[in-house]
C-alpha atoms as a PDB file:
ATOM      1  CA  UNK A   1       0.000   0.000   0.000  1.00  0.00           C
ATOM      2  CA  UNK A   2       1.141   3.616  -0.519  1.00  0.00           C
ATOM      3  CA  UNK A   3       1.425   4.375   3.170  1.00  0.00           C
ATOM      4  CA  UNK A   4       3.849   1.181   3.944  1.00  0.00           C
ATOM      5  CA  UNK A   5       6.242   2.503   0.725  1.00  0.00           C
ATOM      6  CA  UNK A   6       6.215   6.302   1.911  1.00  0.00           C
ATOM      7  CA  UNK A   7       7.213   4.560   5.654  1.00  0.00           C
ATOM      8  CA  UNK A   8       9.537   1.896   4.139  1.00  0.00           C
ATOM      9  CA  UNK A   9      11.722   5.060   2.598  1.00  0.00           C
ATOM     10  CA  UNK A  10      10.697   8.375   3.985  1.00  0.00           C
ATOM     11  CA  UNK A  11      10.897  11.363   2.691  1.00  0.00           C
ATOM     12  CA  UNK A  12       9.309  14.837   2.709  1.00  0.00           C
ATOM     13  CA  UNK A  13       7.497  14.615  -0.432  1.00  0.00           C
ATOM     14  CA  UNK A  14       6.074  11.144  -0.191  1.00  0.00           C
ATOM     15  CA  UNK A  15       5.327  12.110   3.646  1.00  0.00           C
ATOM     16  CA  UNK A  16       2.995  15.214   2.305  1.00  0.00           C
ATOM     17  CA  UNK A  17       1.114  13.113   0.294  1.00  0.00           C
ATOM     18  CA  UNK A  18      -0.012  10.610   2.933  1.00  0.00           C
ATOM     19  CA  UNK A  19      -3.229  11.256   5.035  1.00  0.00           C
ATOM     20  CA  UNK A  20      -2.623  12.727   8.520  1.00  0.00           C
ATOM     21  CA  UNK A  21      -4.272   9.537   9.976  1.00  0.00           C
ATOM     22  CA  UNK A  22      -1.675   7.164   8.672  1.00  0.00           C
ATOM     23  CA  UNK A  23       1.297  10.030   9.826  1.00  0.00           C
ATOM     24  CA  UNK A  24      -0.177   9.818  13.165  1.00  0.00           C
ATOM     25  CA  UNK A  25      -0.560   6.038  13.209  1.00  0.00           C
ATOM     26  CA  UNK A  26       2.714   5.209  12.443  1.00  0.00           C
ATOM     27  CA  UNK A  27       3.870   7.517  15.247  1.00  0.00           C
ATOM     28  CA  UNK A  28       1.154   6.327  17.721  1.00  0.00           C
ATOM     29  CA  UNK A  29       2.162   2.649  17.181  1.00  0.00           C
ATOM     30  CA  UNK A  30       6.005   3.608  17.933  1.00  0.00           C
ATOM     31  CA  UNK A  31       4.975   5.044  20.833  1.00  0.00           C
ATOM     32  CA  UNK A  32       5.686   9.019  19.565  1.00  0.00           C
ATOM     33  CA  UNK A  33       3.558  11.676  20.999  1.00  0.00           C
ATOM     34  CA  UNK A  34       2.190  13.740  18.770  1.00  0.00           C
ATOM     35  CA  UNK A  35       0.051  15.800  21.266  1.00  0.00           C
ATOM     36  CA  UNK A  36       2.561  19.404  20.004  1.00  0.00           C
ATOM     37  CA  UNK A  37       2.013  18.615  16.156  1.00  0.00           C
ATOM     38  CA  UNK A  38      -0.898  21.211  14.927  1.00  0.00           C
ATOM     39  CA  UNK A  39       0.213  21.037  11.320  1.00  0.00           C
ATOM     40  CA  UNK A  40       0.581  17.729   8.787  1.00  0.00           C
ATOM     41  CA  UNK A  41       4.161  19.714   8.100  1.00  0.00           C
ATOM     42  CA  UNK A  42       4.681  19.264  12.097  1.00  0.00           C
ATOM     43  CA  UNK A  43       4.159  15.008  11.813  1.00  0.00           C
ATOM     44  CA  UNK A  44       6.388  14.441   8.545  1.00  0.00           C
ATOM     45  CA  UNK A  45       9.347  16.438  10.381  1.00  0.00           C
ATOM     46  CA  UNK A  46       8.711  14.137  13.400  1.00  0.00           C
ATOM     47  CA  UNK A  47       8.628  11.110  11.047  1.00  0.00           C
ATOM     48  CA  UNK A  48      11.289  11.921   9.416  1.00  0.00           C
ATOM     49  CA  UNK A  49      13.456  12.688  13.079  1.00  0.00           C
ATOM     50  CA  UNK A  50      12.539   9.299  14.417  1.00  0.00           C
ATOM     51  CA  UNK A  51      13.501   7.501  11.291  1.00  0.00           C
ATOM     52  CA  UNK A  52      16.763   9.418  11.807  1.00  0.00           C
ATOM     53  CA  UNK A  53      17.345   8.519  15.432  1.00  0.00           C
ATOM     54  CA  UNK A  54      15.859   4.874  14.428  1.00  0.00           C
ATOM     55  CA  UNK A  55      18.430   4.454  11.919  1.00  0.00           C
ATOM     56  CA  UNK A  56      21.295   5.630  14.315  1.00  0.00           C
ATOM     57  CA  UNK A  57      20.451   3.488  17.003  1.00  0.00           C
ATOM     58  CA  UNK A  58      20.222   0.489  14.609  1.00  0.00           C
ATOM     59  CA  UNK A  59      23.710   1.403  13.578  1.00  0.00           C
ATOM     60  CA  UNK A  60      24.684   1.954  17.256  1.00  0.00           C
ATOM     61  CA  UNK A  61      22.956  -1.555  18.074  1.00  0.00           C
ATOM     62  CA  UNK A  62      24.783  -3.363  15.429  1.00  0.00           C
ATOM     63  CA  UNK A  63      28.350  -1.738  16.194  1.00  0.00           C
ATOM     64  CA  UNK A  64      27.816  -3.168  19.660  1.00  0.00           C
ATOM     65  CA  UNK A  65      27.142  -6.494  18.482  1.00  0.00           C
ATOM     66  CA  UNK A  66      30.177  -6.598  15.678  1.00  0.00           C
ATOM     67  CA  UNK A  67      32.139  -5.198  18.041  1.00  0.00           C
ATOM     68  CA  UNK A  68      31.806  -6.418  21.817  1.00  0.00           C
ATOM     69  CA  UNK A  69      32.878  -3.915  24.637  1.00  0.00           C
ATOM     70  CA  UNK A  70      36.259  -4.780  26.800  1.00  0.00           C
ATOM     71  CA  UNK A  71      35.353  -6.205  29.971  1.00  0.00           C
ATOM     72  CA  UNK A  72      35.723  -3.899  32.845  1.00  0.00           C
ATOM     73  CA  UNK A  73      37.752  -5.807  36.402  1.00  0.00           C
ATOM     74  CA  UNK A  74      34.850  -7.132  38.018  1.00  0.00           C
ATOM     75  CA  UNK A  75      34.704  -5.260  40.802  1.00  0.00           C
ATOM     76  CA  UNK A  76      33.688  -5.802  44.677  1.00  0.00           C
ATOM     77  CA  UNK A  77      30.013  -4.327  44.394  1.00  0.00           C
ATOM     78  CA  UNK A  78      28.071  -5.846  41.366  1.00  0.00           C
ATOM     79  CA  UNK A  79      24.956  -3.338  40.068  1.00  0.00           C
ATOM     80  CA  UNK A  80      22.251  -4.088  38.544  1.00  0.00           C
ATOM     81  CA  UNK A  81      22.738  -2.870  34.569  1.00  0.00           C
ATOM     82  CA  UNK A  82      19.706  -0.727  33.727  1.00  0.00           C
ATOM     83  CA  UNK A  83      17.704  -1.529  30.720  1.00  0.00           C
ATOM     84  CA  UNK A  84      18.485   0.904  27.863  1.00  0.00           C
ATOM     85  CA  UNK A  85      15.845   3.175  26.542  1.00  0.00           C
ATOM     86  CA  UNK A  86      15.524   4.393  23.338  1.00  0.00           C
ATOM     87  CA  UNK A  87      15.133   7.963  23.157  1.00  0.00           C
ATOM     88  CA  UNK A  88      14.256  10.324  20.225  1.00  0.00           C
ATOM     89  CA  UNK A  89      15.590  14.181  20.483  1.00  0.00           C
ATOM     90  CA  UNK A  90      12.668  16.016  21.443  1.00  0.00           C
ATOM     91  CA  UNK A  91      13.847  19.082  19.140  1.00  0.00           C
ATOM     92  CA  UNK A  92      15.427  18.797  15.178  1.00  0.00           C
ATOM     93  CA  UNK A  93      19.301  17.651  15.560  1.00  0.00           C
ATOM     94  CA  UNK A  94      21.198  21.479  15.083  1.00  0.00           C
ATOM     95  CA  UNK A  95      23.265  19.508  12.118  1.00  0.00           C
ATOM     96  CA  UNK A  96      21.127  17.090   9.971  1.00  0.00           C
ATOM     97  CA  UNK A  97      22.932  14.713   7.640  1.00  0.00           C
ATOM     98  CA  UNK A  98      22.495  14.914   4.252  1.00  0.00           C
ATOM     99  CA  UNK A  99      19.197  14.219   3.085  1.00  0.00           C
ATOM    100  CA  UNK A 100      18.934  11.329   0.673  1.00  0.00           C
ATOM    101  CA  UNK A 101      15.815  11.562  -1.339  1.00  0.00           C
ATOM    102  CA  UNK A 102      16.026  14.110  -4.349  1.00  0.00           C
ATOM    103  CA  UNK A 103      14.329  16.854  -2.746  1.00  0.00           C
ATOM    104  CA  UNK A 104      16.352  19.753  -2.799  1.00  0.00           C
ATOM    105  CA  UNK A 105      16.881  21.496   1.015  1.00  0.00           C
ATOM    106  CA  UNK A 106      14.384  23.926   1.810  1.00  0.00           C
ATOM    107  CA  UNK A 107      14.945  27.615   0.393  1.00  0.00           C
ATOM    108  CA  UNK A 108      15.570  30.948   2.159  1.00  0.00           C
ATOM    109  CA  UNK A 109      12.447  31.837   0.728  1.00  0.00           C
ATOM    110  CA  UNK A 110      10.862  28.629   2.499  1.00  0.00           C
ATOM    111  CA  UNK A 111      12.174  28.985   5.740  1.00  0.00           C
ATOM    112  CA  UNK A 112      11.502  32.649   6.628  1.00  0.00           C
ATOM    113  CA  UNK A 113       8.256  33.826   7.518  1.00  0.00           C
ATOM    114  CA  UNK A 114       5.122  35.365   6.119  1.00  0.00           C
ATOM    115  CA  UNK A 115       4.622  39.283   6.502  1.00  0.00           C
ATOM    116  CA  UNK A 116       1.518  41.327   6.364  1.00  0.00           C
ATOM    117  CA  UNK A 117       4.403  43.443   3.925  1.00  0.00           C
ATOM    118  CA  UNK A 118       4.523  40.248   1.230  1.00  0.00           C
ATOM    119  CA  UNK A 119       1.129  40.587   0.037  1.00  0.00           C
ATOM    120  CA  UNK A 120       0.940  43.162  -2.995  1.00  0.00           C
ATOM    121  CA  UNK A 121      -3.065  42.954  -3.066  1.00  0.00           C
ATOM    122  CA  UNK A 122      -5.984  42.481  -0.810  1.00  0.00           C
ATOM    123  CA  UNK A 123      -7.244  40.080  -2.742  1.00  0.00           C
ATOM    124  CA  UNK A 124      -4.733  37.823  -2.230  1.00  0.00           C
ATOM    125  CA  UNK A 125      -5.370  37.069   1.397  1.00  0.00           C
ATOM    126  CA  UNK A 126      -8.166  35.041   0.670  1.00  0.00           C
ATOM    127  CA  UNK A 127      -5.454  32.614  -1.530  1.00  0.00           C
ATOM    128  CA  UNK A 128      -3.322  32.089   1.650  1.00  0.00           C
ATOM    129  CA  UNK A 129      -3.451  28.850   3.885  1.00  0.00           C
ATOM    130  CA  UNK A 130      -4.134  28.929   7.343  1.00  0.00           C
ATOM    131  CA  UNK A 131      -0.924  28.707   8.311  1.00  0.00           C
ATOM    132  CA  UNK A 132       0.193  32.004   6.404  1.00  0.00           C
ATOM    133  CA  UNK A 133      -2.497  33.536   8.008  1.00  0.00           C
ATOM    134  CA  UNK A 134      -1.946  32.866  11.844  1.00  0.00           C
ATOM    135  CA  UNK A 135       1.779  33.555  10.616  1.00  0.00           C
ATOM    136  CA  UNK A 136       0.291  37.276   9.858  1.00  0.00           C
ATOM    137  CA  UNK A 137      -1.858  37.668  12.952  1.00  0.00           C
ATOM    138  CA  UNK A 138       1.037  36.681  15.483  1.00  0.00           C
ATOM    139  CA  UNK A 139       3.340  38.441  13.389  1.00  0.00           C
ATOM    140  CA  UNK A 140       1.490  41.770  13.982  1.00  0.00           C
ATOM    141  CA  UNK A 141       0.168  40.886  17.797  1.00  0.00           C
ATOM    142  CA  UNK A 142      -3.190  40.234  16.736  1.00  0.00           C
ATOM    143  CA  UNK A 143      -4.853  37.028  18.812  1.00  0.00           C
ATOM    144  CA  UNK A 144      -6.544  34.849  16.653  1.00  0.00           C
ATOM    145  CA  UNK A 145      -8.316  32.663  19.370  1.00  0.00           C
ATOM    146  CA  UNK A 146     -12.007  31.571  18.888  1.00  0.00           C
ATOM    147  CA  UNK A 147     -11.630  31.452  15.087  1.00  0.00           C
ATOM    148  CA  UNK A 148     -12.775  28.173  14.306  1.00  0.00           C
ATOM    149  CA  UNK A 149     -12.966  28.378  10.232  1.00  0.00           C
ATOM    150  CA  UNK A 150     -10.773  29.854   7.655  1.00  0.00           C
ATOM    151  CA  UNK A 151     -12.663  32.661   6.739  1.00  0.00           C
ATOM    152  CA  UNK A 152     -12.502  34.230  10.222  1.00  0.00           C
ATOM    153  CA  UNK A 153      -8.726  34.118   9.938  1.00  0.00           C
ATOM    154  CA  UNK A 154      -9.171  35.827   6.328  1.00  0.00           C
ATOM    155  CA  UNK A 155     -11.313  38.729   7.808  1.00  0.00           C
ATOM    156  CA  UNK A 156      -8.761  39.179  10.542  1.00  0.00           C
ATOM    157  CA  UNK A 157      -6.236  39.511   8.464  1.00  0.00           C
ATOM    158  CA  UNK A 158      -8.340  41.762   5.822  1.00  0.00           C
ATOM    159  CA  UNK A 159      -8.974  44.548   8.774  1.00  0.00           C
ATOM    160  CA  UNK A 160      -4.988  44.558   9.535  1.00  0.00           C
ATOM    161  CA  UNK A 161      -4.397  44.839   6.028  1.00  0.00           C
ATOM    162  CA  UNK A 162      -6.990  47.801   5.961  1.00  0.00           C
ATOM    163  CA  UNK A 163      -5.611  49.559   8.728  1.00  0.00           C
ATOM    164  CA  UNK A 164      -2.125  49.257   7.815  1.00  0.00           C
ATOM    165  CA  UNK A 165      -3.480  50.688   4.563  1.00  0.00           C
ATOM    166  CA  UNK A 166      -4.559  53.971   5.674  1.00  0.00           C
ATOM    167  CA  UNK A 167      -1.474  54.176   8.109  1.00  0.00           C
ATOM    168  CA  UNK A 168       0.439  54.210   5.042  1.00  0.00           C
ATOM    169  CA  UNK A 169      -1.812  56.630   3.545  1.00  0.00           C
ATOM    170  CA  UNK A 170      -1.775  59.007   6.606  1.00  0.00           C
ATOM    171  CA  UNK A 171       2.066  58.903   6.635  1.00  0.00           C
ATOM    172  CA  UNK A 172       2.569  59.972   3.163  1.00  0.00           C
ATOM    173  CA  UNK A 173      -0.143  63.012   3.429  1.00  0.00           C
ATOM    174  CA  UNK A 174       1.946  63.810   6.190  1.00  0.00           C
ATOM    175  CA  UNK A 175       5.194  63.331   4.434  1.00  0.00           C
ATOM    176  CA  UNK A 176       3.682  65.550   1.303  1.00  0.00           C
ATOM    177  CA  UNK A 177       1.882  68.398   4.063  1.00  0.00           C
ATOM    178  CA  UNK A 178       5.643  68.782   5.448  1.00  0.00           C
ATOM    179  CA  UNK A 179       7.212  69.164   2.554  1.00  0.00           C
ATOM    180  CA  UNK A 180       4.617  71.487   1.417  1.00  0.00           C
ATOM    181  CA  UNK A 181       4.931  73.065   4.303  1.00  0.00           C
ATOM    182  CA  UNK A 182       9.030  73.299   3.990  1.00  0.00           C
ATOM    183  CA  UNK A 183       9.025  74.434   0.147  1.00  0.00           C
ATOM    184  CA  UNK A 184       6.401  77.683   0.783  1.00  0.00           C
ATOM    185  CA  UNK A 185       8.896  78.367   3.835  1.00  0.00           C
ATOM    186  CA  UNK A 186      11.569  78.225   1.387  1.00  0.00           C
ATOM    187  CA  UNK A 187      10.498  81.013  -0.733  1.00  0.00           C
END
């Protein structure tokens, strides 16, 4: 099935593709809490993270095994050896490998985020996802709590986009008004 390829292999692009039910599945079943993950972005990064660490502690696992640790002098108090628990970094490694699917890395462009300033036309608020949006509103201090559907966000966004507007407008009048005002002192 197409879920058990994208899983066998992951990558980004096959990741997107997949339902968010299957995403959180596969997580849920490998015991990987997905209770911070409000996006479908947010569950293919964590996929793709414990594939990573998966993949490292296999190679750790089968180092061990090839290659047997030095007994230590036994000494005169014996411990108990604790069981070894697999954990998974809780935020992205600060140096990733290389990635080996095709996908080129993620652009500038990509990574930085969305500005009330980016958007040439009002019309074009309506074409934004959700996640641009609530980008916008926290961008410009504007809480976006209660808004349950899209078009909430949309009119949010439209009245900051307004008001901006006509503080741009008011600026330049008073711009032009002093430099009126500084070319009839002139003379």
């Amino acid at each position: 099935c197409a879920p058990c390829r994208a899983f066998a292999r992951p990558n980004q692009l096959d990741l997107m593709s997949l339902k968010v039910r299957h995403l959180k599945r596969y997580l849920n079943e490998r015991d990987v809490s997905v209770d911070r993950c409000t996006e479908k972005r947010d569950l293919v990064e964590l996929v793709l993270r414990y594939d990573v660490a998966f993949e490292r502690q296999r190679r750790v696992d089968a180092q061990s095994r090839s290659n047997p640790p030095r007994r230590a002098p036994p000494q005169t108090r014996q411990s108990q050896p604790q069981p070894q628990r697999r954990q998974f970094p809780a935020q992205p490694p600060q140096s990733r490998p290389p990635p080996t699917s095709p996908n080129p890395p993620p652009t500038n462009k990509q990574q930085q985020r969305f500005h009330l300033n980016d958007l040439s036309r009002r019309e074009d608020i309506a074409s934004l996802n959700v996640r641009r949006l609530k980008e916008i509103l926290v961008n410009n201090f504007v809480d976006y709590r209660g808004c349950v559907e899209k078009v909430e966000l949309v009119s949010r966004v439209e009245k900051l986009y307004d008001s901006l507007a006509k503080e741009k407008a008011r600026l330049e009048e008073a711009d032009k008004s002093e430099e009126t005002g500084n070319s009839a002192s002139d003379d």
